[in-house]
PDB file of N, CA and C in Angstrom:
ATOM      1  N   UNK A   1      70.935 266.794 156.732  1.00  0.00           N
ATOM      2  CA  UNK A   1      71.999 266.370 155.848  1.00  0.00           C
ATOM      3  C   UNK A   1      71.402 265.523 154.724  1.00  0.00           C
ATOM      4  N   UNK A   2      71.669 266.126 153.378  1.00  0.00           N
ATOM      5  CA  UNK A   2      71.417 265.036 152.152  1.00  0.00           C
ATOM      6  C   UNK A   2      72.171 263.834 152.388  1.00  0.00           C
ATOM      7  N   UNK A   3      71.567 263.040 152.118  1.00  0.00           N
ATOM      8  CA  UNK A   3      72.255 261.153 151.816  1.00  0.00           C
ATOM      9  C   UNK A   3      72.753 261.068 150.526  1.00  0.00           C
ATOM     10  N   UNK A   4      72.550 262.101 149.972  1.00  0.00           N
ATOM     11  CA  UNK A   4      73.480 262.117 148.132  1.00  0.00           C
ATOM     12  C   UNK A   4      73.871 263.376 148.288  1.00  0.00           C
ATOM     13  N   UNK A   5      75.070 263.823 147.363  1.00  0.00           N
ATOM     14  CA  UNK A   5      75.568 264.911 147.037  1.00  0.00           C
ATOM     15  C   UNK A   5      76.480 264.874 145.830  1.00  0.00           C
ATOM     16  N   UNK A   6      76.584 265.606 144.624  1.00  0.00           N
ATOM     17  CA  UNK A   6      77.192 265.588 144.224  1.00  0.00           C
ATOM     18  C   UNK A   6      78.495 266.579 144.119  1.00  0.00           C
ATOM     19  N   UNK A   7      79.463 266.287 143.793  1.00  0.00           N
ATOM     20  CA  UNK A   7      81.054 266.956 144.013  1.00  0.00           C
ATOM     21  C   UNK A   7      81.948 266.800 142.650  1.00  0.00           C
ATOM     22  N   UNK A   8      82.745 267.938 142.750  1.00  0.00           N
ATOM     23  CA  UNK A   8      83.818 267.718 141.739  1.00  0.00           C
ATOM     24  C   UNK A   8      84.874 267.604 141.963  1.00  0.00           C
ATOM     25  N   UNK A   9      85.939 266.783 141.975  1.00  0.00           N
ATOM     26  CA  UNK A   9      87.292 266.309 141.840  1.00  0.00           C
ATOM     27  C   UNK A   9      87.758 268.019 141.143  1.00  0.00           C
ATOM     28  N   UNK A  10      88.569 268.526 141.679  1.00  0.00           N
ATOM     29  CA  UNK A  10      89.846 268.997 141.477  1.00  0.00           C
ATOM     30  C   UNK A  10      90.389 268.624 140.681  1.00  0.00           C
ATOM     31  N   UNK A  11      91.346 269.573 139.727  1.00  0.00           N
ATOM     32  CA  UNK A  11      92.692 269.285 139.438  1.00  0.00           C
ATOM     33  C   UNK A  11      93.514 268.555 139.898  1.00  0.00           C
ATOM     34  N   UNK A  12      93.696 268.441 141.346  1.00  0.00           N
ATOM     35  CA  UNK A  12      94.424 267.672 141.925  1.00  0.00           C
ATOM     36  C   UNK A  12      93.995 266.719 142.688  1.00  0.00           C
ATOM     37  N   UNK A  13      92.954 265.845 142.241  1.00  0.00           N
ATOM     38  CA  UNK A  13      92.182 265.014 142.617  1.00  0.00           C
ATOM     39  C   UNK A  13      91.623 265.083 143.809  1.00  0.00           C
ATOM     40  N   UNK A  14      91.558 266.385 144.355  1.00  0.00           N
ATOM     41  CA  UNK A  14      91.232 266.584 145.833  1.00  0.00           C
ATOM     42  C   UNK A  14      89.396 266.704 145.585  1.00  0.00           C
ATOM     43  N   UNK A  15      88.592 266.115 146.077  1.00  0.00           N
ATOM     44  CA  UNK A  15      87.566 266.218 146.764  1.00  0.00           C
ATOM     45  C   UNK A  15      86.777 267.028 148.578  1.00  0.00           C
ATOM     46  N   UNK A  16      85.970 267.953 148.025  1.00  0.00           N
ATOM     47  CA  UNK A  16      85.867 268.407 149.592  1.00  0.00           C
ATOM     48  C   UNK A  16      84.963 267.945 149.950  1.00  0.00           C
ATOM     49  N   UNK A  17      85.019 267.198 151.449  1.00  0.00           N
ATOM     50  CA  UNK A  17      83.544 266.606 151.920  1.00  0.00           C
ATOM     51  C   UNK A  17      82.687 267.898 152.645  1.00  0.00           C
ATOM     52  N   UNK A  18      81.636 268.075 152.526  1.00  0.00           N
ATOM     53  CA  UNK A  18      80.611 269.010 152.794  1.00  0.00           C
ATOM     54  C   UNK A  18      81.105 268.905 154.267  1.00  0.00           C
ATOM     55  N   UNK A  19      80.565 270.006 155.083  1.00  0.00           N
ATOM     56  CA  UNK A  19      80.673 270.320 156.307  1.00  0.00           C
ATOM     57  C   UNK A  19      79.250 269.614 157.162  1.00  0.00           C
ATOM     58  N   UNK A  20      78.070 269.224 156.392  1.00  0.00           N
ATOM     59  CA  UNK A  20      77.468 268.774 156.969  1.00  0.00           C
ATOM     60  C   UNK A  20      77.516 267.183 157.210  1.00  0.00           C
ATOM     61  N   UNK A  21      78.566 266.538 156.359  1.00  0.00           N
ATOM     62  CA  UNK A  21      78.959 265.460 156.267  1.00  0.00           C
ATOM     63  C   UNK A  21      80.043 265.210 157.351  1.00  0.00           C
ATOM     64  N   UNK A  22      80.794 266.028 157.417  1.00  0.00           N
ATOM     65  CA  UNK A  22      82.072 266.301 158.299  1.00  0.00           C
ATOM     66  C   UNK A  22      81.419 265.738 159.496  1.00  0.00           C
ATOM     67  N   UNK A  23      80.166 266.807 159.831  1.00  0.00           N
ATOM     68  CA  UNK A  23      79.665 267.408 161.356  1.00  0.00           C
ATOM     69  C   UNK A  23      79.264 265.749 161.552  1.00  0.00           C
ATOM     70  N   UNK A  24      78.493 265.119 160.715  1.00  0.00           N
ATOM     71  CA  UNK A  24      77.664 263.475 160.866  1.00  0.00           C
ATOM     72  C   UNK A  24      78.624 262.418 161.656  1.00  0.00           C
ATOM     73  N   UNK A  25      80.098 262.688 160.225  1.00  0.00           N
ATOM     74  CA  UNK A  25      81.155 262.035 161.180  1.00  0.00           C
ATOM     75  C   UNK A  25      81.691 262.448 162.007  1.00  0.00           C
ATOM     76  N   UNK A  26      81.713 263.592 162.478  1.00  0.00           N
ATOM     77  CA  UNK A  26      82.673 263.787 163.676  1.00  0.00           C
ATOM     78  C   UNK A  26      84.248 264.268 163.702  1.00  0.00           C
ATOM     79  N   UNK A  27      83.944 264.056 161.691  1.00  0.00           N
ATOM     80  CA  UNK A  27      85.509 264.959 161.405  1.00  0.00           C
ATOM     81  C   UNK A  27      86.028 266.504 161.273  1.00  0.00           C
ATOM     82  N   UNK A  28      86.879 266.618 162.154  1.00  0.00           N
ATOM     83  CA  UNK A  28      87.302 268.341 162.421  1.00  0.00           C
ATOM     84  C   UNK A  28      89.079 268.287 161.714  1.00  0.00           C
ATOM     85  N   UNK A  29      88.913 269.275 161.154  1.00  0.00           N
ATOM     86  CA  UNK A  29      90.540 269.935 160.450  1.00  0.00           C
ATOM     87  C   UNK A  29      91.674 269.359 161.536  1.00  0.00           C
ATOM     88  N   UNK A  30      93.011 268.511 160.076  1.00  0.00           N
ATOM     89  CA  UNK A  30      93.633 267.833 160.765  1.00  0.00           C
ATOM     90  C   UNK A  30      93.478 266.419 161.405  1.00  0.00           C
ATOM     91  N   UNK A  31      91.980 265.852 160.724  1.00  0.00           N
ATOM     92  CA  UNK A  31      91.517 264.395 161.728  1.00  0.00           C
ATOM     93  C   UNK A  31      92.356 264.081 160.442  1.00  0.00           C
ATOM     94  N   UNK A  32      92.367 262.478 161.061  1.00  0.00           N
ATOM     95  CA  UNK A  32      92.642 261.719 159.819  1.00  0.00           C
ATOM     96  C   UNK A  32      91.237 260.494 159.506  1.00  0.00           C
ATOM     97  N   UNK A  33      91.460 260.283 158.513  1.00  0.00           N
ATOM     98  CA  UNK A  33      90.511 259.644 157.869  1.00  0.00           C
ATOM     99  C   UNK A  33      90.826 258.355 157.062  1.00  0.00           C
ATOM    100  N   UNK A  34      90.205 257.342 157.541  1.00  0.00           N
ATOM    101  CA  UNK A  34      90.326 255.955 156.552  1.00  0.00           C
ATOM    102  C   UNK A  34      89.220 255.981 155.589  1.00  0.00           C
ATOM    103  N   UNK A  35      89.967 255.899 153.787  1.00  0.00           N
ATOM    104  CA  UNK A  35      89.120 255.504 152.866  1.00  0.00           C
ATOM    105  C   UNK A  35      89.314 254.175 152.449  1.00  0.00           C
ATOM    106  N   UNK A  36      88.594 253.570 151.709  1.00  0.00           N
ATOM    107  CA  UNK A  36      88.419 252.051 151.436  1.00  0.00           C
ATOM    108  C   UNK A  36      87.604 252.154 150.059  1.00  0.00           C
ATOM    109  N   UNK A  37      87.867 250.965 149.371  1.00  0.00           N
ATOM    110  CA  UNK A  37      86.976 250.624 148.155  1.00  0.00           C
ATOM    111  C   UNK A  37      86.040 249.562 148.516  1.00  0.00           C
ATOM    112  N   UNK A  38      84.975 249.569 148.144  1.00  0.00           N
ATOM    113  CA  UNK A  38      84.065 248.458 148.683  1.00  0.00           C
ATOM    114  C   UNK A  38      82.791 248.332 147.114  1.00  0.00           C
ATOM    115  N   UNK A  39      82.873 247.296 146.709  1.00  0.00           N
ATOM    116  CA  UNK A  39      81.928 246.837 145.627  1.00  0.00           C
ATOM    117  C   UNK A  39      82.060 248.373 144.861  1.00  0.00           C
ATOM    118  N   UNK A  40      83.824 248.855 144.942  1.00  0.00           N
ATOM    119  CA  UNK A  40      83.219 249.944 143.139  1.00  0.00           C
ATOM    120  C   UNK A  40      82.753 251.278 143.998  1.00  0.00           C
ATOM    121  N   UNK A  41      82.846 251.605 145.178  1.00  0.00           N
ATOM    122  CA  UNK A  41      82.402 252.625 145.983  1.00  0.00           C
ATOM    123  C   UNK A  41      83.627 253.237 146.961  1.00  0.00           C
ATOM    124  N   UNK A  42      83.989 254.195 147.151  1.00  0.00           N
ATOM    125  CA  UNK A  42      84.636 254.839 147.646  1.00  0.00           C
ATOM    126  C   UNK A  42      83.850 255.257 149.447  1.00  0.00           C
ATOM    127  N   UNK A  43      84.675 254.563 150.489  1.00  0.00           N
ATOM    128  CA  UNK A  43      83.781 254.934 151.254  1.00  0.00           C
ATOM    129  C   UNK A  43      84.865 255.219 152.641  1.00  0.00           C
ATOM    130  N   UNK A  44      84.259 256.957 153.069  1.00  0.00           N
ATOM    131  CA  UNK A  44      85.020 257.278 153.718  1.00  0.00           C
ATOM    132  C   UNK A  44      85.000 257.556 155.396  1.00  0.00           C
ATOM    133  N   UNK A  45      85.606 256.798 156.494  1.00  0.00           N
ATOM    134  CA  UNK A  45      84.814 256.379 157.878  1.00  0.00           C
ATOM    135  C   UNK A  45      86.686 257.197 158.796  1.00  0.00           C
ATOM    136  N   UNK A  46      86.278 257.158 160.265  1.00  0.00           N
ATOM    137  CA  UNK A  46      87.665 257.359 160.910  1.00  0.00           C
ATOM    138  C   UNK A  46      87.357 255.904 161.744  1.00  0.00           C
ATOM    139  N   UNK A  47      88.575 256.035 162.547  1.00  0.00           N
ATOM    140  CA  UNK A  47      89.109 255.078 163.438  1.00  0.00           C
ATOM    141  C   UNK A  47      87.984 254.523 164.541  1.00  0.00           C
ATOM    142  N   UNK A  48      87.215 255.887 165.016  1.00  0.00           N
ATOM    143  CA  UNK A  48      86.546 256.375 166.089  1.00  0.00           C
ATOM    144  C   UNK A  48      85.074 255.574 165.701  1.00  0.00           C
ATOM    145  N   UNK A  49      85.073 255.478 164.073  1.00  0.00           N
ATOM    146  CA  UNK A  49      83.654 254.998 164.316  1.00  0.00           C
ATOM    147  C   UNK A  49      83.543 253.857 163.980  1.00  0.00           C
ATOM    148  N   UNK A  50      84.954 253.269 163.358  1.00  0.00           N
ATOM    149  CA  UNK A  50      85.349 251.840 163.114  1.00  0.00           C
ATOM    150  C   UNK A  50      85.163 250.950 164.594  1.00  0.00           C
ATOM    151  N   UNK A  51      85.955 252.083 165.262  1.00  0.00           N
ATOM    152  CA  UNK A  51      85.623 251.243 166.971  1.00  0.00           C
ATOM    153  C   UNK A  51      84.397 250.723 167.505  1.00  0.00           C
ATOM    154  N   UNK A  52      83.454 251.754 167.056  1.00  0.00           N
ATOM    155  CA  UNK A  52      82.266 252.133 167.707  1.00  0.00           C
ATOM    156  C   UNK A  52      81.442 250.740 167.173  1.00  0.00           C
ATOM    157  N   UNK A  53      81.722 250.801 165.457  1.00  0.00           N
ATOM    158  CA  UNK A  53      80.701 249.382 165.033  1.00  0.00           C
ATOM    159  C   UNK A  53      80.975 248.538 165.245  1.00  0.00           C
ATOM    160  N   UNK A  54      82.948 247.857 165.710  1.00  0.00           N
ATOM    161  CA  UNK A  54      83.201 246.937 166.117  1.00  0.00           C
ATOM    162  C   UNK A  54      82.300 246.731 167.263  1.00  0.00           C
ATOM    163  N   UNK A  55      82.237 247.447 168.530  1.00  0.00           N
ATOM    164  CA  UNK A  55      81.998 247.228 169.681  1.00  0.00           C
ATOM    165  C   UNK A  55      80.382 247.279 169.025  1.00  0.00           C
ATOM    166  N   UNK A  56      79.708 247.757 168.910  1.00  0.00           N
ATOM    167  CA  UNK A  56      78.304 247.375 168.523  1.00  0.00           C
ATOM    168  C   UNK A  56      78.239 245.826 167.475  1.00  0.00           C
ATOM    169  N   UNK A  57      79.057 245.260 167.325  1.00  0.00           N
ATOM    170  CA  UNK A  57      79.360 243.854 166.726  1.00  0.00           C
ATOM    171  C   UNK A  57      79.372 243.230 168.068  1.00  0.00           C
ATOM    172  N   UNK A  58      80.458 243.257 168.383  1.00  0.00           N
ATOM    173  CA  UNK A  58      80.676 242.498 169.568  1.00  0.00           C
ATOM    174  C   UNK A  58      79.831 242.313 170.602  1.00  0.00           C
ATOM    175  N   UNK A  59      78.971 243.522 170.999  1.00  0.00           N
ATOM    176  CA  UNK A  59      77.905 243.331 172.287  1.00  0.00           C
ATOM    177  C   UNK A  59      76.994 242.524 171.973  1.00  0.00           C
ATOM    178  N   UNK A  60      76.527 242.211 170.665  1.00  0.00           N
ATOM    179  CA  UNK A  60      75.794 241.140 170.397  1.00  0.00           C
ATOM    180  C   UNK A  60      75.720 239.895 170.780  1.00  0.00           C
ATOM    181  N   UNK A  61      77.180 239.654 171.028  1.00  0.00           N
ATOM    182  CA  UNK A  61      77.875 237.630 171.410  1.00  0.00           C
ATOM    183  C   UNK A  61      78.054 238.101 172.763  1.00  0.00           C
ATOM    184  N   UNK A  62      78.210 239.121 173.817  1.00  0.00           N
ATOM    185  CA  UNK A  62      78.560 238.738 174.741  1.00  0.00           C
ATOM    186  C   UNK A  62      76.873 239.622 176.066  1.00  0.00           C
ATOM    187  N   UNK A  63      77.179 239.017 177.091  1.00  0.00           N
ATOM    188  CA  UNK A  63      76.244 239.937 177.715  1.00  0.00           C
ATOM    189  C   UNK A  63      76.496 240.916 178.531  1.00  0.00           C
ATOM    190  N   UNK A  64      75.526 241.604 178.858  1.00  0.00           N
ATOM    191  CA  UNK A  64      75.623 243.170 179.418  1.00  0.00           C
ATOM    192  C   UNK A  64      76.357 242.649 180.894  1.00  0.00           C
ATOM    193  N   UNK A  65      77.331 243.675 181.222  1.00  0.00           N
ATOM    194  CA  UNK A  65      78.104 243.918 182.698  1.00  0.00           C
ATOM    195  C   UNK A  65      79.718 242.921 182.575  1.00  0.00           C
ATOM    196  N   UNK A  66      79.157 241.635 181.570  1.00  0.00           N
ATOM    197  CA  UNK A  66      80.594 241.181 181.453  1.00  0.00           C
ATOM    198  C   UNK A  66      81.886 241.925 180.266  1.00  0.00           C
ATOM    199  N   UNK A  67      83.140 241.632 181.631  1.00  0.00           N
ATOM    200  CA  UNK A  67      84.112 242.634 180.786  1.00  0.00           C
ATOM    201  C   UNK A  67      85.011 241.423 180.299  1.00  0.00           C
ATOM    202  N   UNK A  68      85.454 241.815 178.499  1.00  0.00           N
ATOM    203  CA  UNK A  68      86.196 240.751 178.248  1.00  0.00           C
ATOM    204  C   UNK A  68      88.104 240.705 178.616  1.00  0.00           C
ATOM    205  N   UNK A  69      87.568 241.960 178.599  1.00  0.00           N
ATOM    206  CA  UNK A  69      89.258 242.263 179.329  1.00  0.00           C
ATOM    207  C   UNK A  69      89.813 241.313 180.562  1.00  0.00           C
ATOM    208  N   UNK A  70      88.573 241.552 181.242  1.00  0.00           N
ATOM    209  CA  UNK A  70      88.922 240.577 182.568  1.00  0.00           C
ATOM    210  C   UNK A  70      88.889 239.532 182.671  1.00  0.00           C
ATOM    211  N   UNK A  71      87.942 239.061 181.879  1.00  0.00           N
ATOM    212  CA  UNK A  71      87.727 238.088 180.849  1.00  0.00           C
ATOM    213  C   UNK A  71      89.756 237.055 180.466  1.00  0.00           C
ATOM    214  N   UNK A  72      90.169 237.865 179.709  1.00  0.00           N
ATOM    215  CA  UNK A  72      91.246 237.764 179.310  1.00  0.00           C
ATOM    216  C   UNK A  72      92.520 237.586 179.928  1.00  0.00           C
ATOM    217  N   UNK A  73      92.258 238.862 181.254  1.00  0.00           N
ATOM    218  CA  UNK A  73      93.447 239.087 182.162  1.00  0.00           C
ATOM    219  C   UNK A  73      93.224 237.325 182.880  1.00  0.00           C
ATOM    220  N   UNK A  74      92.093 237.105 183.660  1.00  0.00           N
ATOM    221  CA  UNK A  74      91.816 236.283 184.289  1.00  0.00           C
ATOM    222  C   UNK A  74      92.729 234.883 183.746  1.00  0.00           C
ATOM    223  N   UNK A  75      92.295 234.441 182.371  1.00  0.00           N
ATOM    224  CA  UNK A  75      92.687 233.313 182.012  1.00  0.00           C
ATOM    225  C   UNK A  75      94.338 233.353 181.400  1.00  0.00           C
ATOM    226  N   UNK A  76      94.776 234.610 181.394  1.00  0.00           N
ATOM    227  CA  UNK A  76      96.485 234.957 181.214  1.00  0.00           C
ATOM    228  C   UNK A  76      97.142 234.455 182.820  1.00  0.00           C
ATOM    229  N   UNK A  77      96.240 235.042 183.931  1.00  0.00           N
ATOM    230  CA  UNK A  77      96.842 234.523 184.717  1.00  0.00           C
ATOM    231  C   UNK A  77      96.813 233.378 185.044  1.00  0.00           C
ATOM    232  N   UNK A  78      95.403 232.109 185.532  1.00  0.00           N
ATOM    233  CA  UNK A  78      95.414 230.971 185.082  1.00  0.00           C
ATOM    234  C   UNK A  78      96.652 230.108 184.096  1.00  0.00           C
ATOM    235  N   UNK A  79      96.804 230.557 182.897  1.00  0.00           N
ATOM    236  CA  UNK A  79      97.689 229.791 182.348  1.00  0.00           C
ATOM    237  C   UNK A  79      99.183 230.102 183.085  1.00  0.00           C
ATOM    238  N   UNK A  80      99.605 231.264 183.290  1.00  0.00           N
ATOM    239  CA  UNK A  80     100.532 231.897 184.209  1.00  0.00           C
ATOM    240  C   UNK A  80     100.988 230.562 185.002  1.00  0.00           C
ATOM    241  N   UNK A  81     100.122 230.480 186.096  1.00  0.00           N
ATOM    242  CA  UNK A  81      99.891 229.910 186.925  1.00  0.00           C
ATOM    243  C   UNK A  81     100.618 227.952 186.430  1.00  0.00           C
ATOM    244  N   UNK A  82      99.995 227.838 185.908  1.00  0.00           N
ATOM    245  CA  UNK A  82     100.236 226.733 184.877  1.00  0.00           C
ATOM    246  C   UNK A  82     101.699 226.310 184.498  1.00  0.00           C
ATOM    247  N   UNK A  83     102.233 227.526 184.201  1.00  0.00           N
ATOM    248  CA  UNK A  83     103.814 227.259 183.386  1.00  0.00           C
ATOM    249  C   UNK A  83     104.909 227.233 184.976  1.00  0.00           C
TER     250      UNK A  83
END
């Protein structure tokens, strides 16, 4: 896959993303897709991989095997407990 490509806008401002771009993200006919402006750049990601970098954010602050869910449930019940 090229890291540049150039494209032409449509008449109807429609842009087609290459199929080898598609295949990178993981987008198939019918996905939906989040675009965003960022510094003057048009940049186009889904949900799926928004998740993915969150959670590759997050594993950084916490350590391997702990779940924050339980994490969470745990101290919901604690306060529970409390009221």
């Amino acid at each position: 896959m090229n890291a540049e490509t150039r494209m032409r806008v449509n008449e109807n401002g429609r842009v087609v993303i290459p199929a080898s771009y598609r295949r990178a993200l993981g987008i198939k006919a019918g996905d939906e897709v989040i675009l965003r402006m960022e510094d003057d750049e048009l940049r186009i990601t889904t949900m799926k991989r928004r998740l993915e970098r969150a959670r590759r954010r997050i594993r950084q602050y916490v350590k391997p095997g702990v779940s924050l869910a339980d994490e969470l449930i745990a101290e919901r019940r604690e306060a529970a407990k409390r009221e």
